[in-house]
N, C-alpha and C. Protein backbone atom coordinates (compact mmCIF):
# COMPACT_ATOMS: atom_id res chain seq x y z
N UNK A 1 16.88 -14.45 6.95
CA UNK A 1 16.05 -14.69 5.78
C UNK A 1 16.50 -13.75 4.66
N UNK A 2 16.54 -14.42 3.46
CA UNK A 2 17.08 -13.30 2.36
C UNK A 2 15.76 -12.51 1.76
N UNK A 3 16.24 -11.77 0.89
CA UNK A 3 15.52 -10.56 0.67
C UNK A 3 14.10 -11.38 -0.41
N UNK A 4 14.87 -12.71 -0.82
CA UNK A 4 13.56 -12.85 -1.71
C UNK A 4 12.68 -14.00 -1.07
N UNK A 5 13.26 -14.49 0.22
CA UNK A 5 12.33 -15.35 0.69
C UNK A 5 11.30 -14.54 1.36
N UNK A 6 11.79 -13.31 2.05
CA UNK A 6 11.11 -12.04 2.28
C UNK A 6 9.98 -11.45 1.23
N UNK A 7 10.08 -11.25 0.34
CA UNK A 7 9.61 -10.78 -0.78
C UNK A 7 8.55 -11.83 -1.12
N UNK A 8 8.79 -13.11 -1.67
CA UNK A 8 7.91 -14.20 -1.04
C UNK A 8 6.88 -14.60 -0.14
N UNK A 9 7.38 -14.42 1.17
CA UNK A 9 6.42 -14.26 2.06
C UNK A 9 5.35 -13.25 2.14
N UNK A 10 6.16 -11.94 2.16
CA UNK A 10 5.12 -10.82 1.77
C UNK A 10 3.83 -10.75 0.63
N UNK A 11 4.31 -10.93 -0.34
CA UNK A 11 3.38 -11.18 -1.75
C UNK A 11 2.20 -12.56 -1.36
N UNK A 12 2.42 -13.61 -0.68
CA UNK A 12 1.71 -14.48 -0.18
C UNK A 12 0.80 -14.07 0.80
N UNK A 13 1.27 -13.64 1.49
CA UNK A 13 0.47 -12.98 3.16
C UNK A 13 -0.59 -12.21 2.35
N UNK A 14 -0.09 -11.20 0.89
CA UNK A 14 -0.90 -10.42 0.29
C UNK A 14 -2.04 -11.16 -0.45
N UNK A 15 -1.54 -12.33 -0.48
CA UNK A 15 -2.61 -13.38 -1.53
C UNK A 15 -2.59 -12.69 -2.79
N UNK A 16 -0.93 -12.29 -2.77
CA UNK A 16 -0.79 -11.81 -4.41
C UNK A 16 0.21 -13.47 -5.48
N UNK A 17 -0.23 -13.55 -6.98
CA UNK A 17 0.57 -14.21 -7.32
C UNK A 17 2.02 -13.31 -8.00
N UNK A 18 3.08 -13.95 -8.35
CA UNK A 18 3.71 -13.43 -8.95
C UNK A 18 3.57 -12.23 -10.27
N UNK A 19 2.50 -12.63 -11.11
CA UNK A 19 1.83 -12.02 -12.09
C UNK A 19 1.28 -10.51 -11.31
N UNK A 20 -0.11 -10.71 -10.46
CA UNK A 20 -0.31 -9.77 -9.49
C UNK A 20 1.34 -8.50 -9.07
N UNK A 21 1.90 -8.89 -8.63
CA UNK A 21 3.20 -8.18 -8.06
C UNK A 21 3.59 -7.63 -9.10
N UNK A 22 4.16 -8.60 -10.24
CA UNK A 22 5.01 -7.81 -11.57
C UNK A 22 3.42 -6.43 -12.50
N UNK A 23 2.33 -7.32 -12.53
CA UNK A 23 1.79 -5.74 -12.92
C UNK A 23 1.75 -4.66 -12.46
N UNK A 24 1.15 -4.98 -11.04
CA UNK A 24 1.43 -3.77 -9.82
C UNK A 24 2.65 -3.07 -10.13
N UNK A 25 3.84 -3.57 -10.81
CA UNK A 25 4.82 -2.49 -10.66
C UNK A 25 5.73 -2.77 -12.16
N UNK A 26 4.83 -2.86 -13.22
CA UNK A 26 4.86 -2.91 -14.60
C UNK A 26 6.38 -3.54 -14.81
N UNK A 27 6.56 -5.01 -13.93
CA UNK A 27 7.46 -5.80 -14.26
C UNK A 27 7.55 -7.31 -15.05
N UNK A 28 7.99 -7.83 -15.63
CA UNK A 28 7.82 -9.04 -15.80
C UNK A 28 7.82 -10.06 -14.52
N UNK A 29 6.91 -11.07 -14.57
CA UNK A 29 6.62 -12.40 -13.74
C UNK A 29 7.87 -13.06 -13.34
N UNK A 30 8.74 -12.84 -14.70
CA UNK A 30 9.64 -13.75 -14.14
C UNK A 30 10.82 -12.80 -13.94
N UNK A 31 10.81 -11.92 -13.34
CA UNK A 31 11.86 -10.71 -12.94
C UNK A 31 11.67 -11.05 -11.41
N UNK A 32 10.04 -10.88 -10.70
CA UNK A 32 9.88 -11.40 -9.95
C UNK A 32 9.74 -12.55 -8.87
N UNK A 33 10.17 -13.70 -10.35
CA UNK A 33 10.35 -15.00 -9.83
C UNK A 33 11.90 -15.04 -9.34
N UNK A 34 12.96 -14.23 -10.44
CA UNK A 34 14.09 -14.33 -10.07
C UNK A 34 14.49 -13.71 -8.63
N UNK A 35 13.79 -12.22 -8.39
CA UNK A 35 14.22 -11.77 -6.95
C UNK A 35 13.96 -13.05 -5.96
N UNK A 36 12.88 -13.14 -6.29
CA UNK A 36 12.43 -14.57 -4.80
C UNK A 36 13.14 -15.62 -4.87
N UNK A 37 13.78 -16.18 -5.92
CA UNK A 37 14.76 -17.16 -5.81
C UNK A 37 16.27 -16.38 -5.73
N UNK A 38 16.43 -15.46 -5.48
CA UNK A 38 17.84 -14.59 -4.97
C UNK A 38 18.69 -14.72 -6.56
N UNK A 39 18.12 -14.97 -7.63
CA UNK A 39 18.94 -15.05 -8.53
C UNK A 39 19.26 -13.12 -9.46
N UNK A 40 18.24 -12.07 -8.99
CA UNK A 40 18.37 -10.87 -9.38
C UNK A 40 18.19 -10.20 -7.94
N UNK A 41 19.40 -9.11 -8.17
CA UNK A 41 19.17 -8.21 -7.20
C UNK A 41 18.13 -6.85 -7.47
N UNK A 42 17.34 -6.14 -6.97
CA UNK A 42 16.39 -5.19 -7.13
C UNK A 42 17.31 -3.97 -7.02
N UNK A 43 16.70 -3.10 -7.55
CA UNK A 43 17.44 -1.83 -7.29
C UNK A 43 16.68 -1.12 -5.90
N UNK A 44 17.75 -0.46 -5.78
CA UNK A 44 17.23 0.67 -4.55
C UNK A 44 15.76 1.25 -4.03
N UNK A 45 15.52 2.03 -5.73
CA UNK A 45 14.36 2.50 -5.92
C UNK A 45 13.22 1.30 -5.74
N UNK A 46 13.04 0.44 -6.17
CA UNK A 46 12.63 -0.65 -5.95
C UNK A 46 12.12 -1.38 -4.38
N UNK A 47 13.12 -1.33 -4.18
CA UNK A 47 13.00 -1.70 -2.27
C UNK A 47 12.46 -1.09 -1.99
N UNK A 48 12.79 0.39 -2.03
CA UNK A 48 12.16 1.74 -1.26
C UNK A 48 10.11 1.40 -2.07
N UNK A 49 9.97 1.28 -3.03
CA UNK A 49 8.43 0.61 -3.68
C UNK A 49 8.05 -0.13 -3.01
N UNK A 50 8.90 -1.65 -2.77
CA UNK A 50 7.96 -2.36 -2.04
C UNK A 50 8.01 -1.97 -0.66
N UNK A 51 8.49 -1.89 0.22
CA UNK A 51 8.82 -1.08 1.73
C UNK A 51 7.62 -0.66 1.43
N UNK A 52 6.94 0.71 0.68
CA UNK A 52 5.68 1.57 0.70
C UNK A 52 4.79 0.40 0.45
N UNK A 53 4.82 -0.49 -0.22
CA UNK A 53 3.93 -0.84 -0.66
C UNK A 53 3.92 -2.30 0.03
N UNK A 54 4.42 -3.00 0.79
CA UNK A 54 4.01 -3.48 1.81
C UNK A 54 3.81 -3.28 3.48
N UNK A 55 4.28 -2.10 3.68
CA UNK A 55 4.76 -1.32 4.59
C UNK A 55 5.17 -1.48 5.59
N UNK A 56 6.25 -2.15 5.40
CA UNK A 56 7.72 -2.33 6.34
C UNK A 56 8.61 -1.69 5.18
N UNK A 57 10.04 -2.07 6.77
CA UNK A 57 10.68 -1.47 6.45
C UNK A 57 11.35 -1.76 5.30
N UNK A 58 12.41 -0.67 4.69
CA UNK A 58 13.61 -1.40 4.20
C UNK A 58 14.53 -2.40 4.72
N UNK A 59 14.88 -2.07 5.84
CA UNK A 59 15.61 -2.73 6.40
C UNK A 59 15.09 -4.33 6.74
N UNK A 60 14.04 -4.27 7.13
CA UNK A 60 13.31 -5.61 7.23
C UNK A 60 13.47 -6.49 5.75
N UNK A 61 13.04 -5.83 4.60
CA UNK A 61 13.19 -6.43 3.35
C UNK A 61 14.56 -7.12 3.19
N UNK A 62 15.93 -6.52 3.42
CA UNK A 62 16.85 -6.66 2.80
C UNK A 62 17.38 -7.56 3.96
N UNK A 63 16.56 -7.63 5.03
CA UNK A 63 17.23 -8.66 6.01
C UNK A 63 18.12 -8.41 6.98
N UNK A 64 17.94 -6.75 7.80
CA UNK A 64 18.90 -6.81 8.72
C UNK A 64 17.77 -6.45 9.54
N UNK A 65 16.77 -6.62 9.83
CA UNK A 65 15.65 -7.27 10.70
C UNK A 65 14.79 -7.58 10.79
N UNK A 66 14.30 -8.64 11.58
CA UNK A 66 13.25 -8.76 12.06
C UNK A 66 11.85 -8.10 11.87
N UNK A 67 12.18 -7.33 12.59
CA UNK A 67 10.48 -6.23 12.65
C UNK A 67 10.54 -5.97 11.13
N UNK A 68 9.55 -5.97 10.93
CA UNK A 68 8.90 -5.27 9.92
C UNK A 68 8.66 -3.85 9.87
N UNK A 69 8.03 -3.42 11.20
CA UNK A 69 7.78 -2.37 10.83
C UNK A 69 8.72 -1.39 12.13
N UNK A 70 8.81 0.35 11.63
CA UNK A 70 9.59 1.03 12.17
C UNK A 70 9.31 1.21 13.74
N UNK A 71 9.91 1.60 14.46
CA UNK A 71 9.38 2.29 15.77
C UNK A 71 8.52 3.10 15.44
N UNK A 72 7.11 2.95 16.58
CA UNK A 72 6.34 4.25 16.27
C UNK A 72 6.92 5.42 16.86
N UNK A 73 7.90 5.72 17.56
CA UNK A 73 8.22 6.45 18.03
C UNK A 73 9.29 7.89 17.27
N UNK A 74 9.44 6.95 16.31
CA UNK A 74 10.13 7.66 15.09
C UNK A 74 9.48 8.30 14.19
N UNK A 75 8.18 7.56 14.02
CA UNK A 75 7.57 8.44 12.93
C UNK A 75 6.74 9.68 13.51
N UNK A 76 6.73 10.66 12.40
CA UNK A 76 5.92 11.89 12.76
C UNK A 76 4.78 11.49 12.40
N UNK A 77 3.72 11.95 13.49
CA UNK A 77 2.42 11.20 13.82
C UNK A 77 1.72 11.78 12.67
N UNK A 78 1.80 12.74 11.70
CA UNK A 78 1.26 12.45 10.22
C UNK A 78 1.62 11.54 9.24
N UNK A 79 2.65 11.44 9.48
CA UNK A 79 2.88 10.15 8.81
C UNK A 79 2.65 9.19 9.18
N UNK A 80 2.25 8.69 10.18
CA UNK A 80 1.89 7.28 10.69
C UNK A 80 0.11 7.39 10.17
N UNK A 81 -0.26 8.68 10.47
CA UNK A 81 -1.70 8.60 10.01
C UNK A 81 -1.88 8.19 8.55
N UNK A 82 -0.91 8.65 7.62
CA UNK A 82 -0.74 8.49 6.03
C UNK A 82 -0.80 7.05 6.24
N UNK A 83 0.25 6.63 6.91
CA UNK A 83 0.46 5.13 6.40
C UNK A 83 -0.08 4.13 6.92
N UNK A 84 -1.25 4.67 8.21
CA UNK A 84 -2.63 3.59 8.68
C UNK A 84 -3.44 3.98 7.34
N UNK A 85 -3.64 4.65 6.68
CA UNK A 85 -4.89 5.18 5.60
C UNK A 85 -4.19 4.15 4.51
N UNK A 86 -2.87 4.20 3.67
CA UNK A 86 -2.18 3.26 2.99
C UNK A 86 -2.02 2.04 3.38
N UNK A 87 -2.38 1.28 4.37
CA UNK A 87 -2.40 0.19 5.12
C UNK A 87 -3.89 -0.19 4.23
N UNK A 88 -4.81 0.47 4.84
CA UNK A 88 -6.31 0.43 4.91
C UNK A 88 -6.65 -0.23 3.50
N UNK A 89 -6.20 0.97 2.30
CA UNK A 89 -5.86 0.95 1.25
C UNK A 89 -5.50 -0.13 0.48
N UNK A 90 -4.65 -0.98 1.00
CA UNK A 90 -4.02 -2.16 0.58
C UNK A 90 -4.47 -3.33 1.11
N UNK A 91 -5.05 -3.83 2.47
CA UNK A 91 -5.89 -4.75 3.19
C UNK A 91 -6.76 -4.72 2.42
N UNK A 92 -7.71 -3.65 2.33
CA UNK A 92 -9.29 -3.87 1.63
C UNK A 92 -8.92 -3.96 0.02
N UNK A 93 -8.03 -4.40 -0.26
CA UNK A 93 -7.55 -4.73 -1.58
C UNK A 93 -8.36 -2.94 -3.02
N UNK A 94 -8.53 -2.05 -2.16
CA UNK A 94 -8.31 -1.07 -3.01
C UNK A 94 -8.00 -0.52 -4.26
N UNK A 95 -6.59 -0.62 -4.01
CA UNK A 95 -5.73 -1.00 -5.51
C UNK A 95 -5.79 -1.92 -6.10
N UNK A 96 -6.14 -3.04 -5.59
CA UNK A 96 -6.38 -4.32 -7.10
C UNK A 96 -8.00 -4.06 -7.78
N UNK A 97 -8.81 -2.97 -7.17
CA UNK A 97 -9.84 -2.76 -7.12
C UNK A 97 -10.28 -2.10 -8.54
N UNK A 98 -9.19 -1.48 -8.81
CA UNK A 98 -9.40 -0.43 -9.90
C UNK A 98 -10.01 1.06 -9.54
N UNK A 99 -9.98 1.28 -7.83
CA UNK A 99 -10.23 2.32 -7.44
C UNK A 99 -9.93 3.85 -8.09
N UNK A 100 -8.62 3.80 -7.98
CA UNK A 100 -7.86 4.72 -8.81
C UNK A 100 -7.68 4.46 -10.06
N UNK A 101 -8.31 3.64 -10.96
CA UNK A 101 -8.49 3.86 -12.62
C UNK A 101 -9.67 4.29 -12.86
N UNK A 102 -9.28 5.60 -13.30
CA UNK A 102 -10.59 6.62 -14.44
C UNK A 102 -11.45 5.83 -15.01
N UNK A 103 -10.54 5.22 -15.76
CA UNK A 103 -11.55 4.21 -16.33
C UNK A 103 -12.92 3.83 -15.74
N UNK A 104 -12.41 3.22 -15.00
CA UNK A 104 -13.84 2.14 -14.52
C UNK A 104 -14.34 3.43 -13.64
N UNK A 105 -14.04 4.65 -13.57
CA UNK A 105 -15.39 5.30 -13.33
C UNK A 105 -16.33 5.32 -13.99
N UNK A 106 -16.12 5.65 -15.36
CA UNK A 106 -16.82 5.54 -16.34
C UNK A 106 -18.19 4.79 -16.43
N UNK A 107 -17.91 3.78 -16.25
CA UNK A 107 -19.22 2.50 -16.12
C UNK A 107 -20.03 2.50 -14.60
N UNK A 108 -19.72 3.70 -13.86
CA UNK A 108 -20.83 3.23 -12.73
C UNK A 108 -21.85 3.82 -12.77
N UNK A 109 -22.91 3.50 -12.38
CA UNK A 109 -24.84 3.74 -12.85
C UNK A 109 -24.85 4.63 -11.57
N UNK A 110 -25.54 5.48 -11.89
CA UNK A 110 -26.22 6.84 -11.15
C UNK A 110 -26.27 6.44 -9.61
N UNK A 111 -26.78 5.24 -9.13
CA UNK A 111 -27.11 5.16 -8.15
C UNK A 111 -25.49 4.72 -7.34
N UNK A 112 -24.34 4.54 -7.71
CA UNK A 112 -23.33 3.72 -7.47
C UNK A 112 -22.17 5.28 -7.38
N UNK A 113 -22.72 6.19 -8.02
CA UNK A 113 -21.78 7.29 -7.90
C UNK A 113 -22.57 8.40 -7.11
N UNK A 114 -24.09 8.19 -6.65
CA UNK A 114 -24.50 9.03 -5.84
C UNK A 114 -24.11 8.57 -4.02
N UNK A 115 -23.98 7.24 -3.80
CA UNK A 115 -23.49 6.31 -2.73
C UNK A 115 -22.02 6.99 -2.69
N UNK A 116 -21.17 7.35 -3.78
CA UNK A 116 -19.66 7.57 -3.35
C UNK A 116 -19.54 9.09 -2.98
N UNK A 117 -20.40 9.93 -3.92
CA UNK A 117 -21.13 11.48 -2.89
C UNK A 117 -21.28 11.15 -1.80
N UNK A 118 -21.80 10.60 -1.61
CA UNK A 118 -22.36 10.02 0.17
C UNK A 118 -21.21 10.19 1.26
N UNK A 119 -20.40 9.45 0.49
CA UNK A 119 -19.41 8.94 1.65
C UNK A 119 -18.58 10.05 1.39
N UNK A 120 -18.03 10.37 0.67
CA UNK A 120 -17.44 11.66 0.55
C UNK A 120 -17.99 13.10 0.75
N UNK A 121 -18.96 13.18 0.95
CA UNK A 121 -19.67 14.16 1.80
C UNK A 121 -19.22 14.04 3.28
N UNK A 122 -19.23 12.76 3.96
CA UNK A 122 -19.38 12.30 5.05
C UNK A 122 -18.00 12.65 5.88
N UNK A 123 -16.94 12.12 4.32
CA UNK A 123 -15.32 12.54 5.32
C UNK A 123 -15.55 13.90 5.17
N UNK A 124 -15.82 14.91 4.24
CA UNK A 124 -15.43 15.89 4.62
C UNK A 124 -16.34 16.75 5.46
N UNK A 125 -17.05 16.29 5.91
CA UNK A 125 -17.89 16.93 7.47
C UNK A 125 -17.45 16.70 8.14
N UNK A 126 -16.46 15.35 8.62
CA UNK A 126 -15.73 14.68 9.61
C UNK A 126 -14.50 15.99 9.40
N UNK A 127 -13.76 16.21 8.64
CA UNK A 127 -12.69 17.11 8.50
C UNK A 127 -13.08 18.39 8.88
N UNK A 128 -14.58 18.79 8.59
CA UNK A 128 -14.65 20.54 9.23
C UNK A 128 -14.56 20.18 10.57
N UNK A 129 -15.35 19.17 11.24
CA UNK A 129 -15.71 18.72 12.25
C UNK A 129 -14.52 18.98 12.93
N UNK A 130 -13.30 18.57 12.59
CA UNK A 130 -11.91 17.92 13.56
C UNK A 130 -10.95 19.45 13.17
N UNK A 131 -11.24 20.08 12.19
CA UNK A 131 -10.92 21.42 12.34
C UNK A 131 -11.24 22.47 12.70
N UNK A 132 -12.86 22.53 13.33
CA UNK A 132 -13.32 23.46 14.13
C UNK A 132 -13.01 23.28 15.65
N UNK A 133 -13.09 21.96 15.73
CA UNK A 133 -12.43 21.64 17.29
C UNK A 133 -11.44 22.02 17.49
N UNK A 134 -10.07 21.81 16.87
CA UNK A 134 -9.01 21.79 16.53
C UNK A 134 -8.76 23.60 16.74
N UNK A 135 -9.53 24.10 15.82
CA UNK A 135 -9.31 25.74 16.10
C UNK A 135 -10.18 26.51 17.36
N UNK A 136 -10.74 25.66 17.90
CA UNK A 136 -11.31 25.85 19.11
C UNK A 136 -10.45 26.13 20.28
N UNK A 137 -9.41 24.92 20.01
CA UNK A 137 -8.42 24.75 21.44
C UNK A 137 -7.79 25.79 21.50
C-alpha cells in the first residue's frame, strides 16, 4: 500500500476530512489531497508528524510494513505510557476539542472550571499517591 492510500485510510479511521488534516497541520486541503493521490511527496519532518500523530510507525506510513505500530518491547515503558495518554488524547477527539486553545478557556462559567479543579485535583492525588508507594519500596 502506498504512503497516501495509507494516509487515507488513517485520516478516515480518524473520521477526519481532508480540510480537518490540512488545519491540524496548517496545510492546504489540497496539499493533502495530493499526498493521498501519490501525486506530492511529504517531507521527512512531516511523516515523523503524522507517525506522532496517528501513532504508528514511520515505517508503516511509508509502506515497508504492515504493523502499524512498534514492538512493545522496544519502547521504554515511559514512553509507551506518553503515547497510551497521546492515544487517549486523540480517540476522545481532545484536540479537535479546542482543549489546548486559551481561548476557549476564556468562555467557561464558574461551574465548568470548578469541575476541571476537580479532576485535576484528582490526578494529582493519584500522582502523590503512586509516589509515596513508589518511595516506599
Amino acid at each position: 500500500m502506498t504512503f497516501g492510500k495509507r494516509l487515507r485510510f488513517l485520516r478516515k479511521k480518524r473520521n477526519m476530512t481532508q480540510k480537518d488534516l490540512a488545519d491540524r497541520f496548517n496545510l492546504g486541503e489540497s496539499t493533502i489531497g495530493m499526498y493521498e493521490r501519490d501525486e506530492r511527496e511529504p517531507s521527512f519532518e512531516f511523516v515523523r508528524q503524522l507517525a506522532d500523530f496517528f501513532n504508528v510507525t514511520t515505517d508503516y506510513l511509508l509502506g515497508r510494513t504492515d504493523n502499524p505500530s512498534p514492538p512493545e518491547s522496544d519502547i521504554p515503558e515511559e514512553l509507551n505510557t506518553l503515547a497510551k495518554i497521546n492515544q487517549l488524547i486523540k480517540e476522545y477527539g481532545i484536540e479537535q476539542m479546542g482543549f489546548f486553545d486559551i481561548e476557549k478557556w476564556k468562555s467557561l462559567s464558574e461551574e465548568e472550571i470548578e469541575e476541571i479543579i476537580k479532576h485535576f485535583e484528582w490526578v494529582v492525588h493519584k500522582a502523590k499517591e503512586k509516589n509515596k508507594d513508589s518511595s516506599e519500596e
